[in-house]
Protein backbone atom coordinates (compact mmCIF):
# COMPACT_ATOMS: atom_id res chain seq x y z
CA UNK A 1 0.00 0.00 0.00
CA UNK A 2 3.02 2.54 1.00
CA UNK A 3 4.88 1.28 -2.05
CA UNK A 4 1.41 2.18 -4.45
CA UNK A 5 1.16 5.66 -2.94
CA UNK A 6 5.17 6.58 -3.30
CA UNK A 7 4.83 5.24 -6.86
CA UNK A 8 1.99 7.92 -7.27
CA UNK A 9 3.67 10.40 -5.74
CA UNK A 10 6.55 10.32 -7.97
CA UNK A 11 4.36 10.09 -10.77
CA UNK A 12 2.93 13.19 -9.62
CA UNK A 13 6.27 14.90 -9.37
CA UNK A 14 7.64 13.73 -12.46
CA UNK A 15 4.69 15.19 -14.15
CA UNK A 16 5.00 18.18 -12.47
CA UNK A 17 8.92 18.42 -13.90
CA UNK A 18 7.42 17.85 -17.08
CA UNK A 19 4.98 20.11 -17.36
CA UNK A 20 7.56 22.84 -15.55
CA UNK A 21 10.15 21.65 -18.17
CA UNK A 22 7.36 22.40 -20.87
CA UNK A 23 5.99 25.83 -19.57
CA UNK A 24 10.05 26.78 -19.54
CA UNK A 25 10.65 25.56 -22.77
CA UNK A 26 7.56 27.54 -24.36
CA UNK A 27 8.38 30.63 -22.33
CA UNK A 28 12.03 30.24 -24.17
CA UNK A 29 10.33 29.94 -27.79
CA UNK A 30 8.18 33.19 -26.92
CA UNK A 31 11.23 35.08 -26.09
CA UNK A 32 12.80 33.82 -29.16
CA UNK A 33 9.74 34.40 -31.36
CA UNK A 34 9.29 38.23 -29.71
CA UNK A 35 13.06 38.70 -30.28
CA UNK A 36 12.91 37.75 -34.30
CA UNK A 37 9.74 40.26 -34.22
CA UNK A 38 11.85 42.73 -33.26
CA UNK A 39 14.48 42.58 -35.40
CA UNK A 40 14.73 45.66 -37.48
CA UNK A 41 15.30 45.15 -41.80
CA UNK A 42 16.64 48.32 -43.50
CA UNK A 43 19.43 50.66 -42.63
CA UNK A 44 20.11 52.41 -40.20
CA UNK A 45 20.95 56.47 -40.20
CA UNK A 46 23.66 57.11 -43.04
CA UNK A 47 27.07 57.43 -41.76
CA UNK A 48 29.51 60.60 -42.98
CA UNK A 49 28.41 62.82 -44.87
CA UNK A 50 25.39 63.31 -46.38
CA UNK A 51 25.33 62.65 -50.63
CA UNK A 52 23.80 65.57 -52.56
CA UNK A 53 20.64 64.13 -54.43
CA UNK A 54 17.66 65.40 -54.42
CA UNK A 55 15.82 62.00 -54.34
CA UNK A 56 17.49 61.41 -51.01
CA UNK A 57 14.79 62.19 -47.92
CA UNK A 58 16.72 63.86 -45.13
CA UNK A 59 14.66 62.13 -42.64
CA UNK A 60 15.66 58.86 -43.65
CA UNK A 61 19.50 59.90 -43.99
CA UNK A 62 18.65 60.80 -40.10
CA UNK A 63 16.54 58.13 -38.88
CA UNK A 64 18.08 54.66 -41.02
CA UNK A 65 14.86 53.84 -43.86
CA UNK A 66 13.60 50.69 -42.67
CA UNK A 67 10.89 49.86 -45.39
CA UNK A 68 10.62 46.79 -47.46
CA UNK A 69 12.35 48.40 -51.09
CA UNK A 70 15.36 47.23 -52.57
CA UNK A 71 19.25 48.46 -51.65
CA UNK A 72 18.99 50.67 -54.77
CA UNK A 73 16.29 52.63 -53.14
CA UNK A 74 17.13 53.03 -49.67
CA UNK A 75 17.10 56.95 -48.55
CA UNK A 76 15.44 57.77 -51.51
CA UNK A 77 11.89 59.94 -50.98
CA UNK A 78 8.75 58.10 -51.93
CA UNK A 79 7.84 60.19 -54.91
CA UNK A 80 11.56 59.68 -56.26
CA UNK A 81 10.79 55.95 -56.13
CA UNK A 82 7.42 56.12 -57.85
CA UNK A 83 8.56 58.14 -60.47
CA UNK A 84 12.11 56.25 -61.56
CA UNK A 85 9.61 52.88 -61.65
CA UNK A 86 7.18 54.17 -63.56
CA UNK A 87 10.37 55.63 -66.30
CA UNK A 88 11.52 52.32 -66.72
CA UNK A 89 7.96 50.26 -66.38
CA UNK A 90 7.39 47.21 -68.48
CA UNK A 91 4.62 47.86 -70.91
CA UNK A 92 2.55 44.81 -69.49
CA UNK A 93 -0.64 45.06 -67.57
CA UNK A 94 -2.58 43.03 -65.00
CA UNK A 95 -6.33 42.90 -64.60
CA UNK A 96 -8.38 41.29 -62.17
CA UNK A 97 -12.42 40.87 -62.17
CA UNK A 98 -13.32 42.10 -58.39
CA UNK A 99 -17.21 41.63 -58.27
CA UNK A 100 -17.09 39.08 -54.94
CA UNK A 101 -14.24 41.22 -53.16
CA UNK A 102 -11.96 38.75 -53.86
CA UNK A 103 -8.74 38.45 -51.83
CA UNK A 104 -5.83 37.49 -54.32
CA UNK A 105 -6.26 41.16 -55.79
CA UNK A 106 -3.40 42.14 -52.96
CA UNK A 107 -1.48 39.27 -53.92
CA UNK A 108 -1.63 40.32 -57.62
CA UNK A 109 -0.70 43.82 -57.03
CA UNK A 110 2.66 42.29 -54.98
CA UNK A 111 3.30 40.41 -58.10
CA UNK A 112 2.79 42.80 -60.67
CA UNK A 113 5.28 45.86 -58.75
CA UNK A 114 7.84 42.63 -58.59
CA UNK A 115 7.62 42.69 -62.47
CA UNK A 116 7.44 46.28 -62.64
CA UNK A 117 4.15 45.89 -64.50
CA UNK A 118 2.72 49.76 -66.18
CA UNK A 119 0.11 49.28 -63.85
CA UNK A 120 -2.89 46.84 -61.95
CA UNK A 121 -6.40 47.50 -63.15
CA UNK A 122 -9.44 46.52 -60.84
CA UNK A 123 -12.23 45.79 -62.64
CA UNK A 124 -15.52 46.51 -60.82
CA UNK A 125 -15.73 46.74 -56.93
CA UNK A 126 -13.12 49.72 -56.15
CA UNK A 127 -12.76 49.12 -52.97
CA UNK A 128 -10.16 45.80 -52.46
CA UNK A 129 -7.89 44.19 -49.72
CA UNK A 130 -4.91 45.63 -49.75
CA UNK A 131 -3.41 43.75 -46.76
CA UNK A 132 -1.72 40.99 -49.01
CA UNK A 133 -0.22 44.14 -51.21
CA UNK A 134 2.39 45.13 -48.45
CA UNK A 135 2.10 48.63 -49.31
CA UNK A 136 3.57 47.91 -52.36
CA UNK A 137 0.26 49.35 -53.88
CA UNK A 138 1.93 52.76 -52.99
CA UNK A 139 4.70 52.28 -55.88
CA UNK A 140 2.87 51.06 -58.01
CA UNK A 141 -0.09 52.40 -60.66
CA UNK A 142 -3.46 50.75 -59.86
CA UNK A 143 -6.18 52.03 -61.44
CA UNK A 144 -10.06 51.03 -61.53
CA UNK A 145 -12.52 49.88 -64.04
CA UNK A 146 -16.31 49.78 -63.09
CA UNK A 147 -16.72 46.98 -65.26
CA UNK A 148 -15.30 45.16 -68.48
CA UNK A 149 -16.42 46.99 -71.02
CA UNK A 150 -14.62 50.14 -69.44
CA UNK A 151 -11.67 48.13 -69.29
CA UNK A 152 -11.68 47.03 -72.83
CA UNK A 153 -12.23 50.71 -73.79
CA UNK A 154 -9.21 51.66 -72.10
CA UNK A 155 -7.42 48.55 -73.42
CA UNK A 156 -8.70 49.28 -77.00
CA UNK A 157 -7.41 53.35 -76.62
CA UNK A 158 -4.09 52.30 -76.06
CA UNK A 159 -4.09 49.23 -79.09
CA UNK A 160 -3.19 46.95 -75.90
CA UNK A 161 -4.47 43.46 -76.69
CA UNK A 162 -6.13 41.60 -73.77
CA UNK A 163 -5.33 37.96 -72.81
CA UNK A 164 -7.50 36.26 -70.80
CA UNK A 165 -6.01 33.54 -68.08
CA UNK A 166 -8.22 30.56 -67.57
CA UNK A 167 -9.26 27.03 -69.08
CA UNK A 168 -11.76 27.30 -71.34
CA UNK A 169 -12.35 25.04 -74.34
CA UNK A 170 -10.33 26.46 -77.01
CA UNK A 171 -7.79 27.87 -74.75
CA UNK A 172 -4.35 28.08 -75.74
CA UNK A 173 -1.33 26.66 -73.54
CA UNK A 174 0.22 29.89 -71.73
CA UNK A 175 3.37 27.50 -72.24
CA UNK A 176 3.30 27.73 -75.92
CA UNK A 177 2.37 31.15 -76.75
CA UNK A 178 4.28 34.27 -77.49
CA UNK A 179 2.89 36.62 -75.05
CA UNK A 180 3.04 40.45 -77.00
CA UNK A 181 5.22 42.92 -75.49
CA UNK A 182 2.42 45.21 -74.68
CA UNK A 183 -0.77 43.60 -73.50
CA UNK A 184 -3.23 43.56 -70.54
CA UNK A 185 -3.35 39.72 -68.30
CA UNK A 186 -6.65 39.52 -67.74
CA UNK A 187 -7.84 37.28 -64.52
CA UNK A 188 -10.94 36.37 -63.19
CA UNK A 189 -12.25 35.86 -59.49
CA UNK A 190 -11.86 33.08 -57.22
CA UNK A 191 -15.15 30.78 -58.04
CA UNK A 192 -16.21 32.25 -61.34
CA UNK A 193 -13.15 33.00 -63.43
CA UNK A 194 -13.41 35.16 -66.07
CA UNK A 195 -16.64 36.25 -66.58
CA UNK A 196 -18.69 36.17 -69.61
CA UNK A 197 -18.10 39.91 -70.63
CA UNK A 198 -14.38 39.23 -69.95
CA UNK A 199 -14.22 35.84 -72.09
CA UNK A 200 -15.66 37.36 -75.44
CA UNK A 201 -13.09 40.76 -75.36
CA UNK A 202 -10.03 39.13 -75.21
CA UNK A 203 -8.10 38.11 -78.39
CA UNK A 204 -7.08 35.10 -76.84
CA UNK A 205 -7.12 33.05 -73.33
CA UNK A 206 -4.26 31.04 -72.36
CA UNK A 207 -3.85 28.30 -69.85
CA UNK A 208 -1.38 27.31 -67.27
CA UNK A 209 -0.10 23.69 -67.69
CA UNK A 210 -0.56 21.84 -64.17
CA UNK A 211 -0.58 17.78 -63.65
CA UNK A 212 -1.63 17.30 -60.18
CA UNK A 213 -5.38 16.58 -58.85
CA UNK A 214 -6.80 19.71 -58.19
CA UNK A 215 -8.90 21.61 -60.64
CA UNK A 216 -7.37 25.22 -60.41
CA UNK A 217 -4.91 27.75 -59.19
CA UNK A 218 -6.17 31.02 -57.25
CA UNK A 219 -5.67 34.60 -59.03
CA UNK A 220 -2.26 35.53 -57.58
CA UNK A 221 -0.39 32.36 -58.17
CA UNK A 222 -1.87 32.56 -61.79
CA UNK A 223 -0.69 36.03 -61.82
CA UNK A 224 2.51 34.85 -60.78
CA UNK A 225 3.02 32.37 -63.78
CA UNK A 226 1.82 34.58 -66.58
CA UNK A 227 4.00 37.37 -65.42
CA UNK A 228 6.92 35.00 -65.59
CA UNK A 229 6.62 34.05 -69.09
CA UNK A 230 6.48 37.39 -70.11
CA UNK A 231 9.47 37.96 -68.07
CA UNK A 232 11.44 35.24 -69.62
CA UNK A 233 9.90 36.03 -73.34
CA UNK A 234 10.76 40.11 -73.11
CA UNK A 235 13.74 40.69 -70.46
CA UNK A 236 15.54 37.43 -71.05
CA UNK A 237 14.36 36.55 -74.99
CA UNK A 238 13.40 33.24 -74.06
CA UNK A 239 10.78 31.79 -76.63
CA UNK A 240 7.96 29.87 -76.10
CA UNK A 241 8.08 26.18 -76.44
CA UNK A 242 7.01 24.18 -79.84
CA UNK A 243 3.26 23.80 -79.32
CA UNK A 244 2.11 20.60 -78.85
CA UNK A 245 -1.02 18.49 -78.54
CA UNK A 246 -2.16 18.37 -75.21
CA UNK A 247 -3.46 14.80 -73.70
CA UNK A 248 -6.07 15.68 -71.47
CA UNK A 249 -7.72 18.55 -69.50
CA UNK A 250 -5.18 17.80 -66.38
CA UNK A 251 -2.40 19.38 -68.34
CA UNK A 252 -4.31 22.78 -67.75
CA UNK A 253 -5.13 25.16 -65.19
CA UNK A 254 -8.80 26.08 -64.63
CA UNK A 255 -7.58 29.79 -62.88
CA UNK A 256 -10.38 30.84 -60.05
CA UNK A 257 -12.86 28.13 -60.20
């Protein structure tokens, strides 16, 4: 009976050590966790003296600029940035159908000021989640459409052809196909895709090659994709491949639904 209840009792107390070894060890992980949070990106003040360009922003020289741009701009003013993008833009577009609020448009926008892309169009709903954009929306043009058929106005002003991304019959692979130099991507929501109105103004719609068992890709990793090819076709002269028949519906990417 004695030996049963000193059994327990050290039961009890190795427990205890455990779950006191386990409360430590998460306090530990929470310091480590609030430390990485606090770990600054950027530059600091500049050192010496100061360089004498107007694009600099004295504050920053003062302070260190700790925003998420590239070495090239650190220091520089916000406007100075804006305006040396937009000079050396790539004349492709992105637009993406926002009639359900959908949230890939932030997403997109990231993607597109990666690329450099002449601007982001949002077609219908102005109002869009900007939270996955990481204020990269504020380098970048994005401009609204209240629906397609001012967006193919705008498109057709400019001699901009629009290419539609999604699988529709009669789509052509994205994979084979020499993307223009200037055009507008067009994507549709998450759930519909492109929408009728969207479909029957674009010259062509292209699809993204994919081979495993779901039926689609959301808006911003199509985005992703067809601002790659024309990456590799226009800033690295890569061309398409050969086309090819394609065996099966698998081998394409049904974008948004």
């Amino acid at each position: 009976m004695r030996l049963t209840a000193a059994k327990r009792s050290a039961e009890t107390l190795n427990r205890y050590d455990s779950s006191r070894e386990l409360a430590g060890a998460r306090r530990s992980l929470s310091v480590v966790v609030q430390e990485q949070r606090e770990v600054e990106v950027g530059v600091g003040p500049r050192a010496g003296a100061w360089p004498a360009d107007p694009r600099l922003d004295p504050q920053l020289l003062a302070d260190g600029d700790r925003r998420n741009v590239v070495d090239q701009y650190r220091y520089w003013h916000h406007d100075a940035i804006v305006a040396d993008l937009a000079q050396r833009s790539h004349p492709v577009h992105v637009a993406i159908e926002n009639f359900t609020h959908d949230f890939n448009i932030g997403s997109v926008v990231r993607t597109a000021n990666a690329v450099n892309a002449a601007s982001v169009r949002i077609v219908g709903n102005r109002r869009w989640n900007r939270r996955g954009a990481m204020v990269t929306d504020r380098y970048l043009q994005v401009d609204h459409d209240p629906d397609v058929t001012s967006l193919l106005d705008w498109a057709a002003g400019r001699s901009l052809p629009v290419l539609g991304i999604d699988n529709l019959p009669g789509a052509v692979p994205l994979e084979t196909y020499d993307l223009p130099p200037a055009c507008v991507l067009v994507l549709g929501q998450e759930g519909p895709g492109l929408s009728d109105e969207a479909r029957a103004g674009c010259q062509d719609v292209l699809s993204i090659a994919q081979f495993g068992s779901t039926r689609s890709i959301n808006a911003g990793a199509a985005a992703a994709i067809a601002l790659h090819a024309w990456v590799r076709r226009h800033v690295f002269d890569q061309l398409p491949a050969p086309a090819a028949p394609v065996g099966g519906a698998s081998l394409r990417a049904r974008v948004g639904r």
